[in-house]
N, C-alpha and C. Protein backbone atom coordinates (compact mmCIF):
# COMPACT_ATOMS: atom_id res chain seq x y z
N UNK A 1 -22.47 -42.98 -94.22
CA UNK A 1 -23.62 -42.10 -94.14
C UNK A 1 -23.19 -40.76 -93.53
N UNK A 2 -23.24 -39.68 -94.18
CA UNK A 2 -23.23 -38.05 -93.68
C UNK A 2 -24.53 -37.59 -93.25
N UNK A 3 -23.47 -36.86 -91.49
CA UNK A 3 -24.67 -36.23 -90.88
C UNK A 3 -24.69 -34.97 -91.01
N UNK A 4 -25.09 -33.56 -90.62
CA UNK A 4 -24.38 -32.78 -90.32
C UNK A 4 -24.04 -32.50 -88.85
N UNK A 5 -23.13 -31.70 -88.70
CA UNK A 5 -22.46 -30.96 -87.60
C UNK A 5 -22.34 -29.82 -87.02
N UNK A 6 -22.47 -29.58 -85.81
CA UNK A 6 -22.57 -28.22 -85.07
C UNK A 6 -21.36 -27.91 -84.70
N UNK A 7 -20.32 -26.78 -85.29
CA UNK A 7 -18.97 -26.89 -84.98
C UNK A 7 -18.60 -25.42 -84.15
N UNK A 8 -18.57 -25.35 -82.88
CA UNK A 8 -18.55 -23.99 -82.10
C UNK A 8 -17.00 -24.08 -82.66
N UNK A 9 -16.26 -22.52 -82.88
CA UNK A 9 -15.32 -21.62 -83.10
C UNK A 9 -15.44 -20.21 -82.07
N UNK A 10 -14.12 -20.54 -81.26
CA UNK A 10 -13.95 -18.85 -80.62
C UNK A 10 -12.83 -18.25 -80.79
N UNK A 11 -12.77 -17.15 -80.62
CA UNK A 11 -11.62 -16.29 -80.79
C UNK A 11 -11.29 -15.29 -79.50
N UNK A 12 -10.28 -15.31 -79.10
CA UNK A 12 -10.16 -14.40 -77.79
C UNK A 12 -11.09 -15.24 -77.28
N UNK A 13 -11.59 -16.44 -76.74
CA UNK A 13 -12.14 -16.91 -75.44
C UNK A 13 -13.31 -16.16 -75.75
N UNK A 14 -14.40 -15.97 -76.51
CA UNK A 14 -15.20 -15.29 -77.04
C UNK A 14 -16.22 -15.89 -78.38
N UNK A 15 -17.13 -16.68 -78.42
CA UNK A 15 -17.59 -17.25 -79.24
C UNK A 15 -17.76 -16.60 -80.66
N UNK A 16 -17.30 -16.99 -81.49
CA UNK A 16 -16.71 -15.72 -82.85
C UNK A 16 -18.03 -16.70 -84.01
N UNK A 17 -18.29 -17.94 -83.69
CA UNK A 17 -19.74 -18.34 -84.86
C UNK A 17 -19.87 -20.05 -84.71
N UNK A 18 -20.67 -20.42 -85.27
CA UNK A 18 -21.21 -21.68 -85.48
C UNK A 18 -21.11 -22.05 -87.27
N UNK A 19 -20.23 -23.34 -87.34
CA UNK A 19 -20.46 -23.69 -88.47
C UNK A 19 -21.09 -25.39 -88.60
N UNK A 20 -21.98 -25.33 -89.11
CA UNK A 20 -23.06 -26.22 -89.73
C UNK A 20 -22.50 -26.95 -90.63
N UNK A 21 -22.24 -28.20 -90.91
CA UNK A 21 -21.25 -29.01 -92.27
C UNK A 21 -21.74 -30.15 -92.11
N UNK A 22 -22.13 -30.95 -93.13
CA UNK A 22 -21.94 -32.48 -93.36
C UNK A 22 -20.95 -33.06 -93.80
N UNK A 23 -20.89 -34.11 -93.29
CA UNK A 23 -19.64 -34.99 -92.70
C UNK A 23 -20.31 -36.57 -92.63
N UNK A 24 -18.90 -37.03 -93.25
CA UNK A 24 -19.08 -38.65 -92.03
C UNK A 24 -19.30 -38.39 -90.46
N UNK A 25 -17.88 -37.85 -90.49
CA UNK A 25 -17.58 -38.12 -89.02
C UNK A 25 -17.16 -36.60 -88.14
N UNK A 26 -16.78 -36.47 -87.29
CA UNK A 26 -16.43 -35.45 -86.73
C UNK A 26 -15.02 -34.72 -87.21
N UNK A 27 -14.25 -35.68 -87.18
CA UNK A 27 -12.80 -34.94 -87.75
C UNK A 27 -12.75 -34.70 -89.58
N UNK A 28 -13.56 -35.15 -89.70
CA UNK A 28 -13.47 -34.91 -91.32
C UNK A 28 -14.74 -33.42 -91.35
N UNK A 29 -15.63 -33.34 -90.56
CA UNK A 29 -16.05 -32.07 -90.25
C UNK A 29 -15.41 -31.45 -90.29
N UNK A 30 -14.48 -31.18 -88.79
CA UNK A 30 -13.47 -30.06 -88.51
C UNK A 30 -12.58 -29.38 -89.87
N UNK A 31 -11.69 -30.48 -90.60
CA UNK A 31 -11.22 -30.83 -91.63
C UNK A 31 -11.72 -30.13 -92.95
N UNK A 32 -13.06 -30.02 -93.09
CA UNK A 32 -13.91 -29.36 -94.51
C UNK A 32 -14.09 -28.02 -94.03
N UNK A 33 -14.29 -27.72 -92.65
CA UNK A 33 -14.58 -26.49 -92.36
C UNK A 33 -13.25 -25.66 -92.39
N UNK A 34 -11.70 -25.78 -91.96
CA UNK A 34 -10.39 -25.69 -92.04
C UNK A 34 -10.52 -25.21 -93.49
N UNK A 35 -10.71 -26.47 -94.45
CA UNK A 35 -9.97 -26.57 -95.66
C UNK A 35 -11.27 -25.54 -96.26
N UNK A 36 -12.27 -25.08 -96.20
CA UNK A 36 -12.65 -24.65 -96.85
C UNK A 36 -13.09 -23.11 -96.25
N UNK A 37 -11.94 -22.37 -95.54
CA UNK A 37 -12.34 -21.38 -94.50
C UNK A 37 -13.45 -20.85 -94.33
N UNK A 38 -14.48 -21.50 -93.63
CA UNK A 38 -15.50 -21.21 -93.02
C UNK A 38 -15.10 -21.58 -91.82
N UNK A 39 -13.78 -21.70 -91.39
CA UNK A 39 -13.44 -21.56 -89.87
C UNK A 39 -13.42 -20.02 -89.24
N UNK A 40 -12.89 -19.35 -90.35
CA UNK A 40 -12.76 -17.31 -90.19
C UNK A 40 -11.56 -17.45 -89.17
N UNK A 41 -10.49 -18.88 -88.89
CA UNK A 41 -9.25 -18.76 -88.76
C UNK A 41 -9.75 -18.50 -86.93
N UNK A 42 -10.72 -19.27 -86.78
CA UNK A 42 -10.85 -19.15 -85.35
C UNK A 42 -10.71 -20.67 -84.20
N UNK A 43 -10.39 -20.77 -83.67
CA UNK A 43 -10.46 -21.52 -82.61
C UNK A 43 -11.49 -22.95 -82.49
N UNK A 44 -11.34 -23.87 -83.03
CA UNK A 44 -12.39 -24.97 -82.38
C UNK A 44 -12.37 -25.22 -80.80
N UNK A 45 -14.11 -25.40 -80.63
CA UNK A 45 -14.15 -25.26 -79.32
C UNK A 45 -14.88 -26.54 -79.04
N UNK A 46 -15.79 -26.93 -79.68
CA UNK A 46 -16.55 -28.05 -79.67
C UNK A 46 -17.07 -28.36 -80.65
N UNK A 47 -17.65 -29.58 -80.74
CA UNK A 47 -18.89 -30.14 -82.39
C UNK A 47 -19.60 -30.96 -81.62
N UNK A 48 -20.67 -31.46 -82.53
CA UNK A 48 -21.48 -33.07 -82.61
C UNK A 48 -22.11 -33.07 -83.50
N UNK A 49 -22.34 -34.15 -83.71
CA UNK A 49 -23.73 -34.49 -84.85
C UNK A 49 -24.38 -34.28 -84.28
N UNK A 50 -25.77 -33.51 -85.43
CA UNK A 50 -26.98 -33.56 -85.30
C UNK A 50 -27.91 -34.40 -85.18
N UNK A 51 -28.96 -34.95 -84.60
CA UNK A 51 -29.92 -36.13 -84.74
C UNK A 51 -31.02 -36.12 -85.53
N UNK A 52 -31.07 -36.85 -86.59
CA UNK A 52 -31.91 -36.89 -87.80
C UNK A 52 -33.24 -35.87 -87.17
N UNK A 53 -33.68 -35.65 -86.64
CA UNK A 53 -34.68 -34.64 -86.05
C UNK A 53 -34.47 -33.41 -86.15
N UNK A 54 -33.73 -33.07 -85.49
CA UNK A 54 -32.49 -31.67 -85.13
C UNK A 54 -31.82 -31.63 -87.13
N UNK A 55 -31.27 -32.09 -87.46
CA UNK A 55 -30.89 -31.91 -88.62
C UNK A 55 -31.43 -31.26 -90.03
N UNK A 56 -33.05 -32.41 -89.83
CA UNK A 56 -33.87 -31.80 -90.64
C UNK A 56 -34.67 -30.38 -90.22
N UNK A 57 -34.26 -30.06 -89.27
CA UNK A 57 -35.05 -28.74 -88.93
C UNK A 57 -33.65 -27.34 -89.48
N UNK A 58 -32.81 -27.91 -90.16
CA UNK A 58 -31.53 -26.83 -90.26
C UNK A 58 -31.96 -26.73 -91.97
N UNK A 59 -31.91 -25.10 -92.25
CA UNK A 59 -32.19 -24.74 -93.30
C UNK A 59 -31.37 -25.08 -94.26
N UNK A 60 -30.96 -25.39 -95.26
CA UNK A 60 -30.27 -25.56 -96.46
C UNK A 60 -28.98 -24.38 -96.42
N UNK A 61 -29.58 -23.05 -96.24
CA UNK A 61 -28.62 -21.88 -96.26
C UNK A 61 -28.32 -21.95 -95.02
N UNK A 62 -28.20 -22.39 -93.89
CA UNK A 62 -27.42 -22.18 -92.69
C UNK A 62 -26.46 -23.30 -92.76
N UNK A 63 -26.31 -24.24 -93.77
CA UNK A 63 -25.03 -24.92 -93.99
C UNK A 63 -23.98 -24.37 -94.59
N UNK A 64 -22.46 -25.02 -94.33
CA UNK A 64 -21.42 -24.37 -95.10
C UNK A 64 -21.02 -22.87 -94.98
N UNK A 65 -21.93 -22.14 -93.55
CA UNK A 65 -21.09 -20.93 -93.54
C UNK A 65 -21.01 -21.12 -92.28
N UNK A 66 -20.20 -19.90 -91.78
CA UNK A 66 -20.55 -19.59 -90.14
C UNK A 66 -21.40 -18.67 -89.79
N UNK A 67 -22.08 -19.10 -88.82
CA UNK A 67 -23.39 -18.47 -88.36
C UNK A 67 -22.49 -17.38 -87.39
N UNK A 68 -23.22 -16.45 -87.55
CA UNK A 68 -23.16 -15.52 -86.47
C UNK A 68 -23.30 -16.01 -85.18
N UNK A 69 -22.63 -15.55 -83.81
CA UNK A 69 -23.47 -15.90 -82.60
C UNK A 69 -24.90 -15.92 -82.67
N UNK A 70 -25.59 -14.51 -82.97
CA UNK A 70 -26.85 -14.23 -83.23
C UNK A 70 -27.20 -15.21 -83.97
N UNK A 71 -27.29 -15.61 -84.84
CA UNK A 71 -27.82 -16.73 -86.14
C UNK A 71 -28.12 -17.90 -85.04
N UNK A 72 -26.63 -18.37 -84.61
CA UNK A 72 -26.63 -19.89 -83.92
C UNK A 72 -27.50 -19.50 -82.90
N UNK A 73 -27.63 -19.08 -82.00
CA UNK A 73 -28.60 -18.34 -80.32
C UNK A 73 -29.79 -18.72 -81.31
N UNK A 74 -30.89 -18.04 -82.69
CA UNK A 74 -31.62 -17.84 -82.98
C UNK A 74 -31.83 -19.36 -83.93
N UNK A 75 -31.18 -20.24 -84.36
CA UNK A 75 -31.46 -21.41 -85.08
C UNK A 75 -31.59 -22.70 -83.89
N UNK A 76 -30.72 -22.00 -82.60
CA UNK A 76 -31.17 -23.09 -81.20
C UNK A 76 -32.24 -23.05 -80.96
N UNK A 77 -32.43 -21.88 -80.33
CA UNK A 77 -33.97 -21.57 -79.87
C UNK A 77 -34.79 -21.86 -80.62
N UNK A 78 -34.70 -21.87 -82.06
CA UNK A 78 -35.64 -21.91 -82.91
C UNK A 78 -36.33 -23.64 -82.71
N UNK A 79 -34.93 -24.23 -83.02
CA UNK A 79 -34.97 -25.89 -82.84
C UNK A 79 -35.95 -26.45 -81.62
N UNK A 80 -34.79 -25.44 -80.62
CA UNK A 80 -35.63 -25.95 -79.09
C UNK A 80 -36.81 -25.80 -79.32
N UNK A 81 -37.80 -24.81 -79.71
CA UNK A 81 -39.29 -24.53 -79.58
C UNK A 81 -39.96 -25.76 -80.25
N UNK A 82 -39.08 -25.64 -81.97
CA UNK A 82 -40.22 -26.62 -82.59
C UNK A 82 -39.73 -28.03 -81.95
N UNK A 83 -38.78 -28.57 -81.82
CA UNK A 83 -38.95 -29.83 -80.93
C UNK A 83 -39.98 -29.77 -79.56
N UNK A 84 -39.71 -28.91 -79.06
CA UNK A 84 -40.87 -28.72 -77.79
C UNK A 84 -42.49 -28.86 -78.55
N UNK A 85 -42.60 -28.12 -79.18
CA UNK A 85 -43.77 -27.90 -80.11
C UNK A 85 -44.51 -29.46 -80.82
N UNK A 86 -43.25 -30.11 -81.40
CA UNK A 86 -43.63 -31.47 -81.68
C UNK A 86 -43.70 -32.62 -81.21
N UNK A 87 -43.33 -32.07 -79.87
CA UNK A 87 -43.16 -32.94 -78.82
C UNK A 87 -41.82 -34.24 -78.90
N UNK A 88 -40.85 -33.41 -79.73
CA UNK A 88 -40.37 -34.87 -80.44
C UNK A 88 -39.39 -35.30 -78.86
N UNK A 89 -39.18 -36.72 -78.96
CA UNK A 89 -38.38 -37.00 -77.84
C UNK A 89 -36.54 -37.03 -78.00
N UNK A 90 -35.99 -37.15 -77.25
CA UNK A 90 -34.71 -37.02 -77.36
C UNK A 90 -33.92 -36.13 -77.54
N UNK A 91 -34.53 -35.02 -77.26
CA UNK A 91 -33.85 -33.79 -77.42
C UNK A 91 -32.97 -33.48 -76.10
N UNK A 92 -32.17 -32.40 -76.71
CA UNK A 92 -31.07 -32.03 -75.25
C UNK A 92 -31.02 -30.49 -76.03
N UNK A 93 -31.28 -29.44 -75.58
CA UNK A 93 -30.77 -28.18 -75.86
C UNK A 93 -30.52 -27.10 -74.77
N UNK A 94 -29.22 -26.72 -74.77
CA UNK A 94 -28.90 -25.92 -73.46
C UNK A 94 -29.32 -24.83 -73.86
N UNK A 95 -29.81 -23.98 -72.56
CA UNK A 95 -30.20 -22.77 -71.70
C UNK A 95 -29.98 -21.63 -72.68
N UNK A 96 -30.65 -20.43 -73.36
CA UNK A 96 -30.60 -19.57 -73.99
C UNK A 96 -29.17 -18.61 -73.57
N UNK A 97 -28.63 -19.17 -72.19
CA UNK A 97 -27.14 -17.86 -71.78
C UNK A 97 -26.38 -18.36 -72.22
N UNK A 98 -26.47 -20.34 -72.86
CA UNK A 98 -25.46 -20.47 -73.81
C UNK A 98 -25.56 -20.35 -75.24
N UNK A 99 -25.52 -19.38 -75.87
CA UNK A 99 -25.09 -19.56 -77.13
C UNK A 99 -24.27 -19.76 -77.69
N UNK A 100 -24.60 -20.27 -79.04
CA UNK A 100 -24.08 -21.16 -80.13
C UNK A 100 -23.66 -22.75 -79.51
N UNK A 101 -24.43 -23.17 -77.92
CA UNK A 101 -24.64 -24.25 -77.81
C UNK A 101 -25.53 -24.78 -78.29
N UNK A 102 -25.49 -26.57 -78.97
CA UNK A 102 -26.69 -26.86 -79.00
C UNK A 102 -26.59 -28.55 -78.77
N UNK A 103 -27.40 -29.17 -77.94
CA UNK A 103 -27.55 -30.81 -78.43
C UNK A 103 -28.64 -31.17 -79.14
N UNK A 104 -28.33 -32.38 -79.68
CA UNK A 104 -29.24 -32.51 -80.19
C UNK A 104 -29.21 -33.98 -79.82
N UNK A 105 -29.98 -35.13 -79.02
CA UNK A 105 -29.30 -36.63 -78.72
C UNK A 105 -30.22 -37.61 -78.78
């Protein structure tokens, strides 16, 4: 079963984008994003799966590229609200000073 994935990339110690991919698993994430340069040849910094909640709230077009910082900051927040909004439980989303962080658990 494929989830998708939140895959932070930096460059210079500097968050350079967020790429969004479905996957089995985590290393076969990393792996599609590599092989299919939507890395932009930057740095992995972190991933996770998304939680069927968090997942379905990710647009169709914010998969398969890299998000801008701006994009990822603005598709967190976005998440965070409507989970807040729907009250859904199990959420984890860090603090707006981190961007292109996100949980989703």
């Amino acid at each position: 079963m494929k989830s998708l994935f939140w895959l932070r990339y930096h460059r210079d110690q500097k968050l350079l984008g967020v790429v969004i991919i479905e996957a089995g698993e985590l290393l076969e994430a990393r792996m599609l994003a590599a092989i299919d340069g939507l890395d932009n040849g930057g740095d992995f910094a972190e991933g996770h799966a998304l939680n069927g909640q968090c997942a379905a709230m990710v647009s169709p077009r914010s998969v398969a590229r890299m998000l801008s910082p701006d994009e990822a900051d603005g598709l967190r927040a976005w998440i965070e609200s409507e989970t807040a909004r729907k009250g859904l439980a199990g959420k984890e989303v860090l603090p707006p000073s981190a961007a292109g962080y996100l949980r989703c658990s």
